[in-house]
Protein backbone atom coordinates (compact mmCIF):
# COMPACT_ATOMS: atom_id res chain seq x y z
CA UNK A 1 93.27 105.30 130.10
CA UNK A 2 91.01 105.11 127.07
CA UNK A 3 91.31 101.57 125.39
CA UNK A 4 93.64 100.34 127.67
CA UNK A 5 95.93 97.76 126.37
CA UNK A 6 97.82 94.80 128.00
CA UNK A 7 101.62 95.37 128.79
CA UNK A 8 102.59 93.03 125.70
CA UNK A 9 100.51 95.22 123.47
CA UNK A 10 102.33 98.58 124.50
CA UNK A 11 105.95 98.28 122.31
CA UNK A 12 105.10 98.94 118.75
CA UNK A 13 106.02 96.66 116.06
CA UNK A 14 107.88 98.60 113.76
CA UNK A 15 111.20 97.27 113.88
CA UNK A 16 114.74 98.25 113.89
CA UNK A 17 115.83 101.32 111.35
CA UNK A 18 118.89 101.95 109.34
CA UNK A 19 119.43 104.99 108.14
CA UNK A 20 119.09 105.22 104.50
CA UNK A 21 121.53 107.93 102.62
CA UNK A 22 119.08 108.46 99.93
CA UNK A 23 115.36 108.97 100.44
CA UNK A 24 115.03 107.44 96.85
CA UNK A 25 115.67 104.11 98.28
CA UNK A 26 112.70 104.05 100.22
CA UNK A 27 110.35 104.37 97.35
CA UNK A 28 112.72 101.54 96.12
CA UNK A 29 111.90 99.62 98.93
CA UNK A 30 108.42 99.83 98.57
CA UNK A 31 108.49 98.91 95.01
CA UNK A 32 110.31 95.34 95.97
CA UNK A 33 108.35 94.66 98.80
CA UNK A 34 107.06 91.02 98.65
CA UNK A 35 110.01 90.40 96.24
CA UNK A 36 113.45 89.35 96.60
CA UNK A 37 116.51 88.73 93.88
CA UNK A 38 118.22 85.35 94.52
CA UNK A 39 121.76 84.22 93.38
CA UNK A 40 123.39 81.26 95.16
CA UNK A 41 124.66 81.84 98.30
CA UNK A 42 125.14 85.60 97.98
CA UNK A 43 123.31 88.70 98.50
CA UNK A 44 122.17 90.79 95.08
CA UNK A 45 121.92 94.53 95.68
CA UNK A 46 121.22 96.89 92.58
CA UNK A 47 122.40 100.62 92.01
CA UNK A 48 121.35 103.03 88.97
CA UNK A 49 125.12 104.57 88.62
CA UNK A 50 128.23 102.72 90.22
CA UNK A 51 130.40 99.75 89.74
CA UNK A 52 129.42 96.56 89.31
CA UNK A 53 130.77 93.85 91.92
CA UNK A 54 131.26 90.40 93.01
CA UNK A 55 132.07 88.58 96.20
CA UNK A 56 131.12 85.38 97.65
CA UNK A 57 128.42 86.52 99.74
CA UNK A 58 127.73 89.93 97.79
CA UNK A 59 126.93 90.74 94.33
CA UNK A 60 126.06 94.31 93.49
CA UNK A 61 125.03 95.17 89.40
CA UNK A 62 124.72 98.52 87.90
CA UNK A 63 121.37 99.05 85.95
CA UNK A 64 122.02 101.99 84.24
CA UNK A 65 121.24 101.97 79.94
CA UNK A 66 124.27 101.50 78.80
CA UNK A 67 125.23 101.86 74.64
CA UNK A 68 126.04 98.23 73.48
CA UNK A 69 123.47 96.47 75.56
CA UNK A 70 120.63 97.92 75.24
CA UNK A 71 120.26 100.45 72.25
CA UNK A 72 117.49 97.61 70.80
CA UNK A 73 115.28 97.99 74.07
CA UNK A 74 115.81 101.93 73.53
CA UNK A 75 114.40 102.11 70.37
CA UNK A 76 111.66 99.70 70.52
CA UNK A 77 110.38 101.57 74.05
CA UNK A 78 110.58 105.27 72.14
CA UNK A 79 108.83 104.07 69.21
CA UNK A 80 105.90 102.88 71.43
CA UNK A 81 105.73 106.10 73.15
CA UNK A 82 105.03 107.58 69.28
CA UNK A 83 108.48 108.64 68.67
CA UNK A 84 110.06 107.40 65.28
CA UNK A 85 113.36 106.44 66.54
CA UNK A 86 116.08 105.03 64.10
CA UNK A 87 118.47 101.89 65.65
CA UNK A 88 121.23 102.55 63.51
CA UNK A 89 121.13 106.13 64.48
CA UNK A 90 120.96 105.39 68.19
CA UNK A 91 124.09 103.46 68.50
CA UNK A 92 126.06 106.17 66.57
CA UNK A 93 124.52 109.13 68.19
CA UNK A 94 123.92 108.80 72.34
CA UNK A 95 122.79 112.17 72.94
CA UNK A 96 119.29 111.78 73.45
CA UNK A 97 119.97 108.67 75.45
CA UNK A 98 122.07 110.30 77.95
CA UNK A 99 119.82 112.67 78.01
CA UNK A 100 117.06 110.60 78.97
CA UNK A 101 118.99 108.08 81.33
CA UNK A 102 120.51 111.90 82.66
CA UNK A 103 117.06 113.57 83.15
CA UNK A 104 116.47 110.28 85.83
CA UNK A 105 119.35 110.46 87.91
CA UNK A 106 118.81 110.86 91.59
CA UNK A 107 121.54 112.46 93.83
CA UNK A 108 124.78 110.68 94.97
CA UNK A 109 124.93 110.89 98.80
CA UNK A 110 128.62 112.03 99.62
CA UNK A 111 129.99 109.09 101.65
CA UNK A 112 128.53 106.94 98.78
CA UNK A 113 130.01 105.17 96.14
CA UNK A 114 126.77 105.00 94.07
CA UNK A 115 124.12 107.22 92.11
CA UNK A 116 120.47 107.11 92.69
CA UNK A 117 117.66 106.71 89.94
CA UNK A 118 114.45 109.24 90.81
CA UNK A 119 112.16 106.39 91.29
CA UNK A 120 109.26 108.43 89.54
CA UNK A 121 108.06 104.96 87.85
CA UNK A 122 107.55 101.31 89.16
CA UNK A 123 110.63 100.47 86.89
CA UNK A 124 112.81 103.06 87.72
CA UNK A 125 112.21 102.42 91.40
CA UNK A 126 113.39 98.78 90.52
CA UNK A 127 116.53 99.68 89.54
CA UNK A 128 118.16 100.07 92.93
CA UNK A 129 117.12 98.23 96.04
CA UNK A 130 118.34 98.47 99.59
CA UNK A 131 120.99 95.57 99.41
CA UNK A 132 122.26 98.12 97.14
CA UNK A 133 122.02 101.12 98.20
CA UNK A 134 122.94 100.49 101.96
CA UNK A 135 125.25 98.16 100.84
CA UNK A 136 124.50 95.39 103.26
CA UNK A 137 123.58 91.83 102.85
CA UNK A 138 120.70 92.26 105.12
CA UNK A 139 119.44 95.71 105.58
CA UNK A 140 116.25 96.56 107.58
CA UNK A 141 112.87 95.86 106.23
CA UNK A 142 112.04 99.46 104.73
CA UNK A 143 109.14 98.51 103.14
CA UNK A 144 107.33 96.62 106.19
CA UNK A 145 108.63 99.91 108.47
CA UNK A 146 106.69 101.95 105.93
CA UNK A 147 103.94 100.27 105.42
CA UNK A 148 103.70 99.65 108.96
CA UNK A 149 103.43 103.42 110.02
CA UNK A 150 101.10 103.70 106.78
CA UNK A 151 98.93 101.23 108.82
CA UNK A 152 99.26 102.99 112.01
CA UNK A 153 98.05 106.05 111.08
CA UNK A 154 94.83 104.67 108.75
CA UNK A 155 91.45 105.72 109.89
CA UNK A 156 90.11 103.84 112.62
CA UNK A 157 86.77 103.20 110.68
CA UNK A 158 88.49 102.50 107.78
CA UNK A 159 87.70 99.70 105.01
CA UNK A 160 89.61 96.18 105.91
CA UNK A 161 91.75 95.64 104.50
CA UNK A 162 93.01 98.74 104.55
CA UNK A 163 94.86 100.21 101.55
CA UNK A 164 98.86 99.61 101.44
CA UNK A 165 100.93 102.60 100.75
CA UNK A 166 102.38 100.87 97.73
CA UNK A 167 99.02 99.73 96.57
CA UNK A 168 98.34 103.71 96.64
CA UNK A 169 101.64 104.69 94.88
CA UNK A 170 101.26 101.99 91.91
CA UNK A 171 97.53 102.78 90.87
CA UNK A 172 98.40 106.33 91.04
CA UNK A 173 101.58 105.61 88.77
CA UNK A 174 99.64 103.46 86.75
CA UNK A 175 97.30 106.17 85.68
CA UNK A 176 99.94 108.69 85.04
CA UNK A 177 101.81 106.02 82.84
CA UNK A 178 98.71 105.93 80.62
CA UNK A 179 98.60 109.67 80.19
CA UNK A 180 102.61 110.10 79.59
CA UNK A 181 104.03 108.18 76.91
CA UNK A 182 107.27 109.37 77.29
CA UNK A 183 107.63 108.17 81.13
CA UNK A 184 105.77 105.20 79.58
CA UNK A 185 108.76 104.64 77.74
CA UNK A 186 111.35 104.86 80.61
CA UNK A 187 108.89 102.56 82.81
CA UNK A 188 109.00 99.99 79.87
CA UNK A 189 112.94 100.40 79.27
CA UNK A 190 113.34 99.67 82.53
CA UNK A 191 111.77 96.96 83.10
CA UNK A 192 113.57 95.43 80.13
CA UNK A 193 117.08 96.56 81.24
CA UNK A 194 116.37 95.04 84.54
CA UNK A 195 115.21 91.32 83.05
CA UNK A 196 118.61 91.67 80.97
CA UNK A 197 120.79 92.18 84.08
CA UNK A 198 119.12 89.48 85.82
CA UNK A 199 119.27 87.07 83.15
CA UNK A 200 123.06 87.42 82.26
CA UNK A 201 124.20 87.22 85.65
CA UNK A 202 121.72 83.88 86.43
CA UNK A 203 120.01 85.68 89.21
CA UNK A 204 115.58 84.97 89.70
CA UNK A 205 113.63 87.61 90.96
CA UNK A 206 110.68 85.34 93.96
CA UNK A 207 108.58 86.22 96.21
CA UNK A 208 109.92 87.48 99.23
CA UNK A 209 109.87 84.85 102.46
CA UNK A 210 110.34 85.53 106.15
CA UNK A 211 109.16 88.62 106.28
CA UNK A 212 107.11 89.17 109.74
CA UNK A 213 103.35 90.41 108.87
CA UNK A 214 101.97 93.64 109.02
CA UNK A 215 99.81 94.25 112.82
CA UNK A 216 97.30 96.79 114.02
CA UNK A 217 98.66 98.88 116.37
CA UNK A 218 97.93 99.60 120.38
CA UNK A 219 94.79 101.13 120.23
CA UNK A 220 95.77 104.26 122.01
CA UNK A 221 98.82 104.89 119.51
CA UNK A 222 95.72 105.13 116.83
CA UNK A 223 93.81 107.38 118.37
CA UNK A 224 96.70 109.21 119.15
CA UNK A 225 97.80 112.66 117.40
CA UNK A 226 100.73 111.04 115.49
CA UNK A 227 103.37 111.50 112.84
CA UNK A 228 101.78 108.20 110.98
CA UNK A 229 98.25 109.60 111.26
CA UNK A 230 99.92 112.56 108.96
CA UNK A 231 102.05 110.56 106.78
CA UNK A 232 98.74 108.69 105.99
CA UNK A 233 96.74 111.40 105.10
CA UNK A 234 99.44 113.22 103.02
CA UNK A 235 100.24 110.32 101.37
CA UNK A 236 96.78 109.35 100.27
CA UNK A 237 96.45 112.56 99.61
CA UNK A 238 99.50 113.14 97.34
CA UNK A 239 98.12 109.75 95.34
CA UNK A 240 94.89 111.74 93.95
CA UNK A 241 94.30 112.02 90.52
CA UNK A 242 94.21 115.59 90.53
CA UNK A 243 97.88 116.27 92.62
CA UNK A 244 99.62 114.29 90.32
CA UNK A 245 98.04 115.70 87.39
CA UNK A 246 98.67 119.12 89.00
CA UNK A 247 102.95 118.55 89.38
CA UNK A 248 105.74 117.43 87.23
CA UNK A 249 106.56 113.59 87.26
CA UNK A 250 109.73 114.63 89.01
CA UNK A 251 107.94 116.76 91.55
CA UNK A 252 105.06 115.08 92.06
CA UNK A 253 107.90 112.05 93.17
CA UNK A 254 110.11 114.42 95.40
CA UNK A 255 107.07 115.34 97.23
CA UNK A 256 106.47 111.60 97.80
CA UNK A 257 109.82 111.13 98.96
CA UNK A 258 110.09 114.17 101.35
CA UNK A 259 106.97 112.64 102.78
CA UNK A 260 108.41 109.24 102.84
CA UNK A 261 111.26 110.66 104.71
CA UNK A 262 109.55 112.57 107.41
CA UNK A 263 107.30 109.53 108.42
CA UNK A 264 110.32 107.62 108.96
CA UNK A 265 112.87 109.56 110.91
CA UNK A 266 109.51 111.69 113.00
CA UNK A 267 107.76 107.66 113.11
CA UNK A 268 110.65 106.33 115.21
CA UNK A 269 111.25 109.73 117.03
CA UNK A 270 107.99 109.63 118.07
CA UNK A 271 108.16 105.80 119.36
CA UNK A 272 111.15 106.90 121.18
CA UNK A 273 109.26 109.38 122.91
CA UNK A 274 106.20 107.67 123.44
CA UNK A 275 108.62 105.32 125.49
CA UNK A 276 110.17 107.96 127.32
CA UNK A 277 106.68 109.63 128.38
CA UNK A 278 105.68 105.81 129.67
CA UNK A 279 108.78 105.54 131.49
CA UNK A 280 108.24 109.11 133.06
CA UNK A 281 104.38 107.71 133.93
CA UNK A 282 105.83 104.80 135.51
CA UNK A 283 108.01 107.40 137.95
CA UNK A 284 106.16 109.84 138.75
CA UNK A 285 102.33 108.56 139.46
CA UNK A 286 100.56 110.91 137.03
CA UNK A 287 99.48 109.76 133.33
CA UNK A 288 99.05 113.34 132.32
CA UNK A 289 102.23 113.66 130.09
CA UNK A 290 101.64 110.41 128.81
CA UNK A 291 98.03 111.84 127.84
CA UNK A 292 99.43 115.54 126.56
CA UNK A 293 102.25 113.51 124.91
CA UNK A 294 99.51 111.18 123.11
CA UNK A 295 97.14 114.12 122.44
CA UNK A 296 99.83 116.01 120.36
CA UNK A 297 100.69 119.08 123.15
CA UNK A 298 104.24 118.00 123.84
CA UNK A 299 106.61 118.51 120.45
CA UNK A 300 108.90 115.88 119.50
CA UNK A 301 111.61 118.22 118.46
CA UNK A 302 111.44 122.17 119.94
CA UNK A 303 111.56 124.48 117.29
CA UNK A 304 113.45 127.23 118.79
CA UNK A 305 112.71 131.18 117.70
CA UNK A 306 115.16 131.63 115.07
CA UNK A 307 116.56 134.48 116.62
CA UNK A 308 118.14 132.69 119.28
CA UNK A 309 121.95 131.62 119.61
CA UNK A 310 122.69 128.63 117.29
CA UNK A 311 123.26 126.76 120.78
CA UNK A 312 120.26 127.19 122.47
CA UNK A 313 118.49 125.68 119.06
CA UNK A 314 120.70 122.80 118.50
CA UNK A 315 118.41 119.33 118.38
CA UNK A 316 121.46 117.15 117.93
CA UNK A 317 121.94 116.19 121.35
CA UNK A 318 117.76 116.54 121.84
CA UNK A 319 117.46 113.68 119.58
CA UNK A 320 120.41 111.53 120.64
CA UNK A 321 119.01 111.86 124.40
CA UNK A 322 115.27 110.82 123.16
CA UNK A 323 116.74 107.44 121.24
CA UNK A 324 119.30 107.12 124.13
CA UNK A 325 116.17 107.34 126.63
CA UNK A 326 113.67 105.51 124.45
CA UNK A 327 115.69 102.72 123.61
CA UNK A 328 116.80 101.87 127.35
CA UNK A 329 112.81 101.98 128.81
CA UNK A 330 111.67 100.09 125.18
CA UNK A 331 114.53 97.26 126.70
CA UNK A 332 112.80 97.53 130.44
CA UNK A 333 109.15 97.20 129.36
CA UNK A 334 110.53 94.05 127.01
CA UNK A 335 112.04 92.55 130.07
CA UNK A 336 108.67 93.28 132.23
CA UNK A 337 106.96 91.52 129.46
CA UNK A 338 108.02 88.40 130.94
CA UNK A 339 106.03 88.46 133.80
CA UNK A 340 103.83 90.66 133.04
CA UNK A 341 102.35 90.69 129.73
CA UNK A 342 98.91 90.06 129.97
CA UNK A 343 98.69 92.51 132.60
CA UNK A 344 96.56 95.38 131.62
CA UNK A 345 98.98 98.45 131.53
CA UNK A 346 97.61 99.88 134.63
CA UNK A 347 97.50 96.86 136.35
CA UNK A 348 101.20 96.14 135.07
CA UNK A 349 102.67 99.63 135.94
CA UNK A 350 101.20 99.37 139.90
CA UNK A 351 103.27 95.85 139.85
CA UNK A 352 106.36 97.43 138.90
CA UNK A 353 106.10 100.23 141.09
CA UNK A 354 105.57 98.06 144.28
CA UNK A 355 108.98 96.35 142.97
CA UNK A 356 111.61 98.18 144.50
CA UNK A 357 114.42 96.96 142.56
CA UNK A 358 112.33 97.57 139.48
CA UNK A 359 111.99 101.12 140.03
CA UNK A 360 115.38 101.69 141.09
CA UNK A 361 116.78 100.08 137.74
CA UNK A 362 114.02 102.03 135.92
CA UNK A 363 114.68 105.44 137.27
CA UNK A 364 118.89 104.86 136.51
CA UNK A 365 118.00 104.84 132.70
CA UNK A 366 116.29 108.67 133.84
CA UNK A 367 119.30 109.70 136.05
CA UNK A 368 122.06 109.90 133.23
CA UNK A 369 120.79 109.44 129.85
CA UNK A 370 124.06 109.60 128.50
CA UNK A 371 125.21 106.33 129.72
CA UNK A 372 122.34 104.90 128.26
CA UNK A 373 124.22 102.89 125.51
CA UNK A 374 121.52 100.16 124.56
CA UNK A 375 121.83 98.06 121.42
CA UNK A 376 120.48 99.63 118.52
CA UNK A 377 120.83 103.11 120.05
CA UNK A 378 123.36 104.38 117.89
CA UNK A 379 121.58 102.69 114.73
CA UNK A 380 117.94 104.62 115.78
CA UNK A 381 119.63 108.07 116.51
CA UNK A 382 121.58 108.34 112.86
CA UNK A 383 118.41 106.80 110.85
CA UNK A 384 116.42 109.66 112.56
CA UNK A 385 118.94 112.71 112.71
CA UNK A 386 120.44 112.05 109.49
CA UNK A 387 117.02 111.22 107.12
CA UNK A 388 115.89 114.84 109.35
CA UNK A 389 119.38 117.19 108.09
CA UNK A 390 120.17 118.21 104.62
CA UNK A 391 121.51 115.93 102.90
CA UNK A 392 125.55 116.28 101.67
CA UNK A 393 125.68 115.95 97.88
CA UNK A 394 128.84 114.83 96.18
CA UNK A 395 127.77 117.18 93.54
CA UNK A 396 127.52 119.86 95.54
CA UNK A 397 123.85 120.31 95.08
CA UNK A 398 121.31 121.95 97.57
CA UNK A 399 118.78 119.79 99.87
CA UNK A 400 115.79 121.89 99.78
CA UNK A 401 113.23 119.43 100.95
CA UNK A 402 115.22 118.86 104.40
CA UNK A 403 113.93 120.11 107.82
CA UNK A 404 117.26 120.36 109.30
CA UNK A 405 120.73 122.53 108.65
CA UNK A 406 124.13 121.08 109.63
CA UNK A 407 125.62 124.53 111.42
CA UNK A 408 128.97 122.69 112.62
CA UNK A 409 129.96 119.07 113.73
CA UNK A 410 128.14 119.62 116.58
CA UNK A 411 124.96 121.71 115.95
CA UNK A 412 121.97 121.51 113.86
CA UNK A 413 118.89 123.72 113.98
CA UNK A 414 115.40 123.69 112.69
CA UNK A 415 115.90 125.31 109.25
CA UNK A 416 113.48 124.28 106.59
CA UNK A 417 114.27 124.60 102.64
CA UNK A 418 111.89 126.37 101.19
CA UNK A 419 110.83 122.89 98.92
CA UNK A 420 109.95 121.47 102.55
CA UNK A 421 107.52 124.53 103.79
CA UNK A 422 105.74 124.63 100.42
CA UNK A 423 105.05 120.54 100.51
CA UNK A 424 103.56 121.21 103.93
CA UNK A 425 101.79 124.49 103.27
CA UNK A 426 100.10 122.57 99.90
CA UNK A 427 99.27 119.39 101.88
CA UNK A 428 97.12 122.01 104.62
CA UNK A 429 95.76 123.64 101.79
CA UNK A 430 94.33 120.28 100.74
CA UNK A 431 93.70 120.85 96.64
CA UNK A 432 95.99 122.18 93.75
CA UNK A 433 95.13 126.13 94.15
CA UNK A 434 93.73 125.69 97.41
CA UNK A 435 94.03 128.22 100.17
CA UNK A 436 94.27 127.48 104.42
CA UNK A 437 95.31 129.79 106.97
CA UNK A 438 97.80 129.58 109.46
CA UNK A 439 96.12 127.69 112.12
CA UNK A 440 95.15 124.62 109.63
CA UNK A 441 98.89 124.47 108.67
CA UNK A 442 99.89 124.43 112.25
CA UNK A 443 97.68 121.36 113.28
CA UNK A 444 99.21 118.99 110.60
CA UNK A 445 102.78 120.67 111.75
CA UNK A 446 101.75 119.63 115.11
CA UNK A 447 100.71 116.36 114.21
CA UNK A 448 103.87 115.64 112.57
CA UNK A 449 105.11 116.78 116.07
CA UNK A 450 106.57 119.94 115.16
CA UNK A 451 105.64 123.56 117.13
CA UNK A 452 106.85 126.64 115.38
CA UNK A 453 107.19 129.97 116.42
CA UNK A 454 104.72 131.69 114.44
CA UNK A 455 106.85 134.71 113.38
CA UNK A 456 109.05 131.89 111.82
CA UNK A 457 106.31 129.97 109.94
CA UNK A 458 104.94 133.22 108.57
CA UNK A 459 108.70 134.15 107.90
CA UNK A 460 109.39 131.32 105.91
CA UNK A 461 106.14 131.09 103.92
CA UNK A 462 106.94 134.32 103.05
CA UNK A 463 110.09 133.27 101.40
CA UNK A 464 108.40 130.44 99.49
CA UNK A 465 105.71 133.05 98.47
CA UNK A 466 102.68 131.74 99.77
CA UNK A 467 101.22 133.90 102.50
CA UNK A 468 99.26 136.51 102.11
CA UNK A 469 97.53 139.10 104.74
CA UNK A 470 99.50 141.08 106.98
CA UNK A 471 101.71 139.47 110.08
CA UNK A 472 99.84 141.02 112.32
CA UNK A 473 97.15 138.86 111.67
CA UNK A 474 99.11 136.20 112.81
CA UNK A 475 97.12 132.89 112.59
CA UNK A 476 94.55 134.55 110.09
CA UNK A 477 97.49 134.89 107.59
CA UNK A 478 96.72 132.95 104.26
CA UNK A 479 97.94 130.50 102.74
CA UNK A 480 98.30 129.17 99.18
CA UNK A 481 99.22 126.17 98.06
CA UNK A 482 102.61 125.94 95.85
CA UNK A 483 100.42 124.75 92.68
């Protein structure tokens, strides 16, 4: 195996998931990372739209503009954007506040409480944070996960150090702040309402401590055909001067969020079948699935034609048997760690498969994958199948970015929205008003580790309006990008 690692390099380091109801607070997370909000002896989680609360281990304070408070931070952020706003007139009239503080909102998931802020600024992403918005005292790291799988997928020739997906997102903001005075205005209105909050209820924003550090990853997960090897070339490329001059603020951010979202949930679906195809190796003798797996030629999820039954395309209990599977051989390979860690793989694999018992508790977790009920499988399964399926609005409006449609309680098929297929078909095209065909749209699919039917990739690009050609041509179809 090419760059062979030791046993103890093998699991990644990405950490444990949650799932996150809003893809907003992802961004969010990013734009806290390395800082933390501390009150004594409780938690502090922010939300853009919901009730303010106190407990003794939890406080949770709304940050939306509100009237009374902060009409003076209003005016004074307008007027240096170059509008000639009057205070007076504010406080008596609040249309074209709510209008602005409106024109911001993100969606409200339906089992939650609270209403997300589009994080399409530095301070808007501030608003909310994951205490917040998961509503837990300690939720998982987003921000290291993230950055983590940014890092994963970076060019092995690279500069070091290598850039930081936030770095990325905040120069890129940065820039578009200096050209929008408007959004200027909301950044710096932010900001101020934020410091306010803080201040009356005596809580410091400092650096964040604890926090485990970013590492390289196993050399043969880099060369690998990955979902972080897409996430960081979309991403980078999404940052550009010219794609964010080329979309709306809002766009431009639900693009960034659609591809924060898929890196996640198809990050740790691919860890949990890069453990399964190592577990398989162990079995059966042969590394070749573990090599097609790692070269991109097995999907993560099948996309099924989409003329078939509903229940012959359902990936709900796909992906619950992947985590299930996964997570139990991720627990094995810990526990051979102990002996074996400085093994080289190889080395460590013919160990375990001259240990009887070893291979007999090994192939159990292959036998019935449904009694696999490790820790942290239930946790890995929603953060991946529910960040993957349209999300349920309390508003009742549409997901179009999602990759997934709930069909009943117990099925979900591959459905894109049509938002999703023209953020992939624009990333293959490469520039605003670029063209690809087929084929180059189908290797960063692939790489994500999705394998389409191509009647049902043409089908759907179709829809979104941005092939051209006939069918027949099949791969040779064109492609344009969505702006």
């Amino acid at each position: 195996m090419q760059d062979e690692p030791t046993l103890s390099r093998v699991l990644l380091g990405l950490g444990s998931p949650e799932y996150m109801s809003s893809p907003e607070g992802l961004m969010s997370a990013l734009a806290w990372r390395g800082d933390s909000l501390r009150a004594e002896k409780s938690a502090v989680g922010l939300i853009y739209e919901g009730k303010t609360t106190r407990s003794p281990r939890r406080t949770v304070i709304e940050t939306r503009p509100a009237r009374e408070a902060d009409s003076q931070h209003l005016a004074r952020a307008l007027r240096d954007s170059g509008l000639s706003i009057d205070l007076d007139s504010l406080r008596d009239d609040w249309i074209l506040p709510e209008a602005i503080f409106n024109s911001v909102r993100g969606a409200r998931a339906k089992a939650s409480k609270a209403r997300t802020v589009a994080p399409m600024t530095p301070g808007l992403a501030r608003l909310q944070n994951p205490v917040g918005m998961v509503n837990k005292n300690n939720p998982a790291p987003y921000g290291r996960i993230i950055e983590m799988m940014f890092l994963y997928g970076s060019p092995s020739q690279e500069e070091t150090p290598r850039p930081l997906a936030r770095d990325r997102w905040l120069q890129s903001t940065a820039d578009q702040l200096r050209g929008n005075s408007l959004l200027a205005a909301i950044d710096s209105l932010s900001i101020a309402v934020l410091n306010d909050r803080l201040r009356d209820t005596g809580i410091e924003v400092v650096k964040s401590s604890g926090e485990q550090p970013l590492t390289e990853p196993p050399a043969q997960v880099q060369s690998a055909e990955t979902p972080y090897k897409w996430f960081n070339h979309a991403w980078t490329l999404l940052t550009r001067e010219d794609w964010r001059k080329a979309l709306s603020p809002r766009v431009w951010t639900d693009w960034l969020l659609t591809v924060l979202r898929m890196a996640f949930s198809m990050g740790f679906l691919w860890e949990m079948r890069y453990y399964g195809s190592i577990g398989h190796w162990i079995l059966g003798g042969s590394n070749d699935r573990l090599e097609q797996f790692l070269d991109g030629t097995i999907p993560l999820i099948p996309w099924v034609d989409s003329s078939t039954p509903n229940s012959q395309r359902n990936v709900h209990p796909i992906i619950r048997d992947v985590v299930r599977q996964g997570i139990a051989v991720r627990e094995f390979l810990r526990d051979q760690q102990g002996n074996h860690g400085d093994e080289l793989l190889t080395d460590a694999v013919s160990i375990i498969r001259s240990n009887a018992q070893s291979m007999s508790e090994l192939e159990s977790l292959f036998v019935d994958i449904r009694q696999n009920d490790a820790r942290g499988a239930k946790t890995m399964y929603e953060s991946i199948f529910y960040s993957l399926r349209e999300r349920e609005s309390s508003d009742g409006g549409q997901d179009y970015y999602a990759l997934i449609r709930k069909m009943s309680n117990r099925t979900a098929v591959i459905s894109p929205g049509v938002e999703w297929i023209a953020l992939m078909a624009s990333i293959a095209c490469g520039n605003p008003g670029g063209e690809a065909n087929l084929r180059e749209l189908n290797a960063q699919l692939n790489q994500v580790g999705l394998h389409p039917p191509v009647h049902d990739l043409i089908h759907l690009l179709e829809i979104a309006g941005l092939a051209n050609g006939s069918a027949d041509a099949d791969e040779g179809v064109r492609i344009q990008s969505a702006y």
